[in-house]
PDB file of N, CA and C in Angstrom:
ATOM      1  N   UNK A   1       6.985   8.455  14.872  1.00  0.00           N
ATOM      2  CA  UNK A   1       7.155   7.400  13.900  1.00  0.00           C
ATOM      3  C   UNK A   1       5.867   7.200  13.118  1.00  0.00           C
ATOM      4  N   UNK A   2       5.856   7.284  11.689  1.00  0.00           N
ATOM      5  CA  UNK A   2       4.400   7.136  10.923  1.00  0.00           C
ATOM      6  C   UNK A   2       4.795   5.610  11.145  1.00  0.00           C
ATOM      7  N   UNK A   3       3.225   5.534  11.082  1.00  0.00           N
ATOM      8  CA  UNK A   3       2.242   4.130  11.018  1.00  0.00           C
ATOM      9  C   UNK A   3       3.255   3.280   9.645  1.00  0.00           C
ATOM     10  N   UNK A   4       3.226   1.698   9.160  1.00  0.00           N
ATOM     11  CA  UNK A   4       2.966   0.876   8.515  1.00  0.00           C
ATOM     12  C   UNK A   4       2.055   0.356   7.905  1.00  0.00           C
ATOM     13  N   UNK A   5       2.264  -0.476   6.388  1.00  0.00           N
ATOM     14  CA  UNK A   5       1.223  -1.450   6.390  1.00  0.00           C
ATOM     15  C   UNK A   5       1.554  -2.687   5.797  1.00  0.00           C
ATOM     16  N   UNK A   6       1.115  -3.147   5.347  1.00  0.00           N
ATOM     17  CA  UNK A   6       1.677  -4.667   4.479  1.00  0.00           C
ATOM     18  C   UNK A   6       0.653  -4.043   3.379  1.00  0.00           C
ATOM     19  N   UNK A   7       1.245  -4.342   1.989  1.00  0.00           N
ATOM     20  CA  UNK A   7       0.413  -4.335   0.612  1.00  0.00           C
ATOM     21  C   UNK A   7       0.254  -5.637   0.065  1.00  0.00           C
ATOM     22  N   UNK A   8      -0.941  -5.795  -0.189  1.00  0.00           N
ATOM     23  CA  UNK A   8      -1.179  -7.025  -0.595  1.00  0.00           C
ATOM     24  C   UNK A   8      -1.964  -6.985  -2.415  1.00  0.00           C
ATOM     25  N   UNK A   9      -1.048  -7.845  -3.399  1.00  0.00           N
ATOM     26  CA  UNK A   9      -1.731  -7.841  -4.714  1.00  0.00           C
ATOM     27  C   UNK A   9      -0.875  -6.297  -5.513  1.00  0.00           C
ATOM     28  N   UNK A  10      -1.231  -6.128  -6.662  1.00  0.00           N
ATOM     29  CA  UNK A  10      -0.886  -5.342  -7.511  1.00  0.00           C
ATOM     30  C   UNK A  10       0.639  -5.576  -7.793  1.00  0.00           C
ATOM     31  N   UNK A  11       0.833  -4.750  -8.836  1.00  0.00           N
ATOM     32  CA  UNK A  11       2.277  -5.380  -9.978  1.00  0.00           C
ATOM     33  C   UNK A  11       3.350  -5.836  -9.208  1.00  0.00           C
ATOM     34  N   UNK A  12       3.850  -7.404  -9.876  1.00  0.00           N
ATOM     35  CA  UNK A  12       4.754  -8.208  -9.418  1.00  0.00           C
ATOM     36  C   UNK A  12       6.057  -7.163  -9.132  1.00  0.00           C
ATOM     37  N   UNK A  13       6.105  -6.237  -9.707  1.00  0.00           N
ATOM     38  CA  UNK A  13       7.312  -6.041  -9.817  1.00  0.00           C
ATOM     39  C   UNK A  13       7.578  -4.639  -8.443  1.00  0.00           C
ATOM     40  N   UNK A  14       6.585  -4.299  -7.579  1.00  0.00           N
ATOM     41  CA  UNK A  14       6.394  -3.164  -6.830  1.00  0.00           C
ATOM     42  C   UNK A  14       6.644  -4.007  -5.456  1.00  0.00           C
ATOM     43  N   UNK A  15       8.214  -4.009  -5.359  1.00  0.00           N
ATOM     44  CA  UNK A  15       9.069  -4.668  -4.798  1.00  0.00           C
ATOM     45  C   UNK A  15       8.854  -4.130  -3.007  1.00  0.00           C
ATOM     46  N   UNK A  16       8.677  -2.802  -3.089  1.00  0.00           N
ATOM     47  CA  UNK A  16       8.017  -2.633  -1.068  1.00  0.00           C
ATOM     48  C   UNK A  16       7.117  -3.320  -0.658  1.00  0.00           C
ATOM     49  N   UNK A  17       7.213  -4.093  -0.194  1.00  0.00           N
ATOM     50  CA  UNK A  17       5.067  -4.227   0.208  1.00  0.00           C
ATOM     51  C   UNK A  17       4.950  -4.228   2.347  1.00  0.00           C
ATOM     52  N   UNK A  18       6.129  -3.555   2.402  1.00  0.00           N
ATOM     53  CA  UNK A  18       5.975  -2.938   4.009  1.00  0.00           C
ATOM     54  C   UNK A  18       6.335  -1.356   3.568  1.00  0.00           C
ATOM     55  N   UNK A  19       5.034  -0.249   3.934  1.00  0.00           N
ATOM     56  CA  UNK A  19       5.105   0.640   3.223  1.00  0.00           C
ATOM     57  C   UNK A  19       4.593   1.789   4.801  1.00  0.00           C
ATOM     58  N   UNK A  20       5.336   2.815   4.716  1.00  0.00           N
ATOM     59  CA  UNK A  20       4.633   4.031   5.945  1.00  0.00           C
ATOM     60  C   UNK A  20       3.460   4.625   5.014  1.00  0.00           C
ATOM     61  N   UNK A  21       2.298   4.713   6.521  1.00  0.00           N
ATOM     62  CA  UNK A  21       0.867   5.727   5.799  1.00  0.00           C
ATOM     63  C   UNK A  21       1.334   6.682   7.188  1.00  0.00           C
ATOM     64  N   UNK A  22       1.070   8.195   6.161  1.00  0.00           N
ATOM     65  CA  UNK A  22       0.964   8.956   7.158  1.00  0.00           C
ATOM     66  C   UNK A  22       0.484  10.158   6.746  1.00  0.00           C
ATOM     67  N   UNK A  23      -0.933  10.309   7.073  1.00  0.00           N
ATOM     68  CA  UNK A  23      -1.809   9.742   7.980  1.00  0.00           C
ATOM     69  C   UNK A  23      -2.388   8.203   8.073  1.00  0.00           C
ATOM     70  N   UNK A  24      -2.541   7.592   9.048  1.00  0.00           N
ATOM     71  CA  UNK A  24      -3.378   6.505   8.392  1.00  0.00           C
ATOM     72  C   UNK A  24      -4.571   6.557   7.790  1.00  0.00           C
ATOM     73  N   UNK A  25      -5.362   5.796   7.104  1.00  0.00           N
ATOM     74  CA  UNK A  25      -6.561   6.290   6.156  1.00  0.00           C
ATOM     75  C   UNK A  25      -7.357   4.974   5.447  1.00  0.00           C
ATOM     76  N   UNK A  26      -8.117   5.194   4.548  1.00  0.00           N
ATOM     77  CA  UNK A  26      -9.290   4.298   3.891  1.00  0.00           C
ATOM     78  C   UNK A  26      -8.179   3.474   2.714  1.00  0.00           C
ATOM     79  N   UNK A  27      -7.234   4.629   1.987  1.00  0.00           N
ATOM     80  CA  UNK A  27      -7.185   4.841   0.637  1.00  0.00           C
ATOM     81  C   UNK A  27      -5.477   4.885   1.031  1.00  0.00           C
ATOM     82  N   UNK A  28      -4.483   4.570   0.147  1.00  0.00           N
ATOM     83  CA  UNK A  28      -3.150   4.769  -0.383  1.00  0.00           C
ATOM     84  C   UNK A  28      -3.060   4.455  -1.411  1.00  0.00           C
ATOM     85  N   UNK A  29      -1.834   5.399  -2.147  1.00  0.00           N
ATOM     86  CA  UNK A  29      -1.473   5.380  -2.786  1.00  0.00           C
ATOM     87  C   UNK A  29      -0.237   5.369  -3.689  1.00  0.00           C
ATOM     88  N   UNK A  30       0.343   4.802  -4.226  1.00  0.00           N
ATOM     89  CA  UNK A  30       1.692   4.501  -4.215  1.00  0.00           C
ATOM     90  C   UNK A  30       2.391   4.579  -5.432  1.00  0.00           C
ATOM     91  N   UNK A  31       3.338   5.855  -5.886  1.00  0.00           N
ATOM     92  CA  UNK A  31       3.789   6.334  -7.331  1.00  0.00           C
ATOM     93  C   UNK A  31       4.699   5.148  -7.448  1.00  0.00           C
ATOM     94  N   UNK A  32       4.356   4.719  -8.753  1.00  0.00           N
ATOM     95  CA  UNK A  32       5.144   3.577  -9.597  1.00  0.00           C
ATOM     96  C   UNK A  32       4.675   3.402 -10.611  1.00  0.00           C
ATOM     97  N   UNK A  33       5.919   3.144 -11.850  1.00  0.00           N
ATOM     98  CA  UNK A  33       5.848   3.034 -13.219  1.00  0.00           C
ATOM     99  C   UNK A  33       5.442   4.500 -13.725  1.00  0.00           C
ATOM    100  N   UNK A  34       5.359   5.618 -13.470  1.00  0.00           N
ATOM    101  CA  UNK A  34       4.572   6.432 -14.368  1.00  0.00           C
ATOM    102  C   UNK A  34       2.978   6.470 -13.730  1.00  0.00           C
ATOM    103  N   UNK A  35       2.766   5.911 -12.605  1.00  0.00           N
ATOM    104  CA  UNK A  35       1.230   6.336 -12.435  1.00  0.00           C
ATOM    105  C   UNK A  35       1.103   5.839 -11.065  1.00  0.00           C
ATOM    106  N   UNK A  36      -0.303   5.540 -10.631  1.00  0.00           N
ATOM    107  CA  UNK A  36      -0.083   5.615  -8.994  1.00  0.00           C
ATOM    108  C   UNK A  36      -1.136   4.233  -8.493  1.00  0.00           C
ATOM    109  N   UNK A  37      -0.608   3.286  -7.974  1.00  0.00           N
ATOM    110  CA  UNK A  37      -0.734   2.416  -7.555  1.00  0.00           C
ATOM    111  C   UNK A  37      -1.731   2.443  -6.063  1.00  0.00           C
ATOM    112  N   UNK A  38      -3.248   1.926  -6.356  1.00  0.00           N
ATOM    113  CA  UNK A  38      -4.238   2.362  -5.600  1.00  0.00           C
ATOM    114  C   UNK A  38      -4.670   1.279  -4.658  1.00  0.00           C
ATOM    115  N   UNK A  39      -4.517   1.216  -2.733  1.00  0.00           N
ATOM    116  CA  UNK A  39      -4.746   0.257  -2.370  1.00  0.00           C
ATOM    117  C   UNK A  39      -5.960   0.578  -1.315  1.00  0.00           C
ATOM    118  N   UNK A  40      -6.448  -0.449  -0.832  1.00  0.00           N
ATOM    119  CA  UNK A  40      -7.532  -0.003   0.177  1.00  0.00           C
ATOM    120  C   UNK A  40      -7.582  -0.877   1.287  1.00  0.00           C
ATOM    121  N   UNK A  41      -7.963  -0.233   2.430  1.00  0.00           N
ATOM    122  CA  UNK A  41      -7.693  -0.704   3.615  1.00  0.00           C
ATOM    123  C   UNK A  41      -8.498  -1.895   4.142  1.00  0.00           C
ATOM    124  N   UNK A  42      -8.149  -3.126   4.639  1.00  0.00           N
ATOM    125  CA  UNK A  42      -8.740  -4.312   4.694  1.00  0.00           C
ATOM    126  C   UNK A  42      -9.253  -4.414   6.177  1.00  0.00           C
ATOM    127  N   UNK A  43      -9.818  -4.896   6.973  1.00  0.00           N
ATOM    128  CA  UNK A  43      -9.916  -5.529   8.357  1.00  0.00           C
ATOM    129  C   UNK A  43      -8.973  -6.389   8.313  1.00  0.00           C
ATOM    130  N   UNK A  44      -8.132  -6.917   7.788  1.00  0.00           N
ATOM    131  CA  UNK A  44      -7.192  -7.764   8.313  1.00  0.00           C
ATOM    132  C   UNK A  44      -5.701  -6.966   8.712  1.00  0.00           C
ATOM    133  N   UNK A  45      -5.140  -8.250   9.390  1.00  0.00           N
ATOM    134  CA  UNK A  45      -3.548  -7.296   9.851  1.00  0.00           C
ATOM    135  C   UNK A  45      -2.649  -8.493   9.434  1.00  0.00           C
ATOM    136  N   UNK A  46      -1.664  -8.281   9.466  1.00  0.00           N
ATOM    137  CA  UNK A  46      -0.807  -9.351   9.210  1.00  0.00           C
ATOM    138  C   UNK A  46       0.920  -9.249  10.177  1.00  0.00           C
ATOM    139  N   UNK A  47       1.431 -10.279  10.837  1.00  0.00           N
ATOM    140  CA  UNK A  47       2.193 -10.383  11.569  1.00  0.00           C
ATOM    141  C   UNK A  47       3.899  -9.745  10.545  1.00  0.00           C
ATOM    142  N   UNK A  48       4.684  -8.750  10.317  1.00  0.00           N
ATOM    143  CA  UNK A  48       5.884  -8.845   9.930  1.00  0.00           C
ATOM    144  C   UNK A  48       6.827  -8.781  10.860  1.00  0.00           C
ATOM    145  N   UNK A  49       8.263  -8.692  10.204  1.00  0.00           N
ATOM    146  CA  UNK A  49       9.529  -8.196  11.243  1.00  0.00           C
ATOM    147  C   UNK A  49       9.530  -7.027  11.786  1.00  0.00           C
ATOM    148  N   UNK A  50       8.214  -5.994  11.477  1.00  0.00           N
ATOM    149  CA  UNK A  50       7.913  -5.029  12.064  1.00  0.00           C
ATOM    150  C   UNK A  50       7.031  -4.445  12.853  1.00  0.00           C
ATOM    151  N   UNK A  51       6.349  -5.825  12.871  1.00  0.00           N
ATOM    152  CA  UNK A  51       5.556  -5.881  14.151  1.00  0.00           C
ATOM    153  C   UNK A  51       3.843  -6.445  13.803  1.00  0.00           C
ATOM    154  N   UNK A  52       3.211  -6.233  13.937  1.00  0.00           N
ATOM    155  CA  UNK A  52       1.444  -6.696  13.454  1.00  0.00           C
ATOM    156  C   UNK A  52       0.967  -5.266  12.454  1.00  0.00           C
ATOM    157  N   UNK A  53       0.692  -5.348  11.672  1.00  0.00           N
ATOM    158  CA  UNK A  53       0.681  -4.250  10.577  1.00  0.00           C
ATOM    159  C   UNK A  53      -0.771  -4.710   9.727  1.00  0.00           C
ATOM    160  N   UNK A  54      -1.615  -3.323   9.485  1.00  0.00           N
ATOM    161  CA  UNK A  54      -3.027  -3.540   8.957  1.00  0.00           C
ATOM    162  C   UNK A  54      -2.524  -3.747   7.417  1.00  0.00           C
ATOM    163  N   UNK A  55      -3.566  -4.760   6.428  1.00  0.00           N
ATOM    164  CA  UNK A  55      -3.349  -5.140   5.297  1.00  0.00           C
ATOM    165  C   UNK A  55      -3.789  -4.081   4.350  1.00  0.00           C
ATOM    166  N   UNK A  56      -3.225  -3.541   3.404  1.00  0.00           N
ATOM    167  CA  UNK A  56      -3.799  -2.353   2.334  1.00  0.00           C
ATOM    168  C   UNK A  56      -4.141  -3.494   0.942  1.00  0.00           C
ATOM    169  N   UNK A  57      -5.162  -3.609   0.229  1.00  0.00           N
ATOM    170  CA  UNK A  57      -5.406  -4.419  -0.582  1.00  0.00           C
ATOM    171  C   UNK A  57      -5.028  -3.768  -1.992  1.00  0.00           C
ATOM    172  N   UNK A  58      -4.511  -4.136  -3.217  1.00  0.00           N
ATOM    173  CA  UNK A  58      -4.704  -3.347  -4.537  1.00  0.00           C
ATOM    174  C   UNK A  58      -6.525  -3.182  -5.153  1.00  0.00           C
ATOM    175  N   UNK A  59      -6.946  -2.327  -5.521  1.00  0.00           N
ATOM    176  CA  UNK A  59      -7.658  -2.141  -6.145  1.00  0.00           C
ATOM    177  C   UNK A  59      -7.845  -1.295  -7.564  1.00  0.00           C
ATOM    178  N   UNK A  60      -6.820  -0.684  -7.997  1.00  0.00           N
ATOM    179  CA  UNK A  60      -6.400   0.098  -9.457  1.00  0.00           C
ATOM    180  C   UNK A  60      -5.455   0.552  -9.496  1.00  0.00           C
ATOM    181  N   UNK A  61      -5.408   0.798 -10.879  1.00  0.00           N
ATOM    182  CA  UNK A  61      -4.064   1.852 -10.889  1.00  0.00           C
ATOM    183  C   UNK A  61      -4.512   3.581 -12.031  1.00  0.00           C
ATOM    184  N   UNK A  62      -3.657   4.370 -11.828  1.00  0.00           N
ATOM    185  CA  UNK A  62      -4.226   5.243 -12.614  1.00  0.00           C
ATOM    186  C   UNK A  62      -2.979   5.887 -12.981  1.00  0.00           C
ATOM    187  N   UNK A  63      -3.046   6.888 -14.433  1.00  0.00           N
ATOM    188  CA  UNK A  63      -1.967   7.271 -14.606  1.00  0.00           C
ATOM    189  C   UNK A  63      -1.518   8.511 -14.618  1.00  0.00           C
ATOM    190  N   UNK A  64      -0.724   8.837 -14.504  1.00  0.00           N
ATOM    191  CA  UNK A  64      -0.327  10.615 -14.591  1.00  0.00           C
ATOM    192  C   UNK A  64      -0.624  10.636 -15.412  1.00  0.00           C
ATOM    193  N   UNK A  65      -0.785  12.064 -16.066  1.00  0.00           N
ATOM    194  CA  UNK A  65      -1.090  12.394 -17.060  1.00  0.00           C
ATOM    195  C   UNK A  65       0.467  13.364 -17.365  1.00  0.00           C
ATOM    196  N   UNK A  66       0.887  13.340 -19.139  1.00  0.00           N
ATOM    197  CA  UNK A  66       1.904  14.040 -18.963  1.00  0.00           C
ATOM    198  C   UNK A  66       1.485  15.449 -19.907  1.00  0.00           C
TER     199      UNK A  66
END
């Protein structure tokens, strides 16, 4: 079973925010809208319906290029 996380911040409209990392890591990243939604890993965890899950924070976004 890959790992979880909770996403915290970035566009209202990026409706998952209980998301699988696999591997777990520093850095995720998450394709939406046309480009990729950049979060980073917090010391905090947060309690869901899926159990205690580490917090991924937003910090940018970047875009494909077409």
């Amino acid at each position: 079973m890959a790992d979880k996380a909770v996403l915290e911040g970035g566009p209202d409209d990026l409706h998952e925010r209980i998301v699988p990392i696999d591997p777990p890591g520093d850095e995720l990243k998450i394709l939406h809208r046309g480009g990729y939604e950049h979060f980073k890993a917090t010391q905090r965890h947060e309690d869901s319906p899926q159990g205690r899950l580490p917090v991924y924070e937003w910090w940018e976004r970047t875009e494909i290029a077409e």
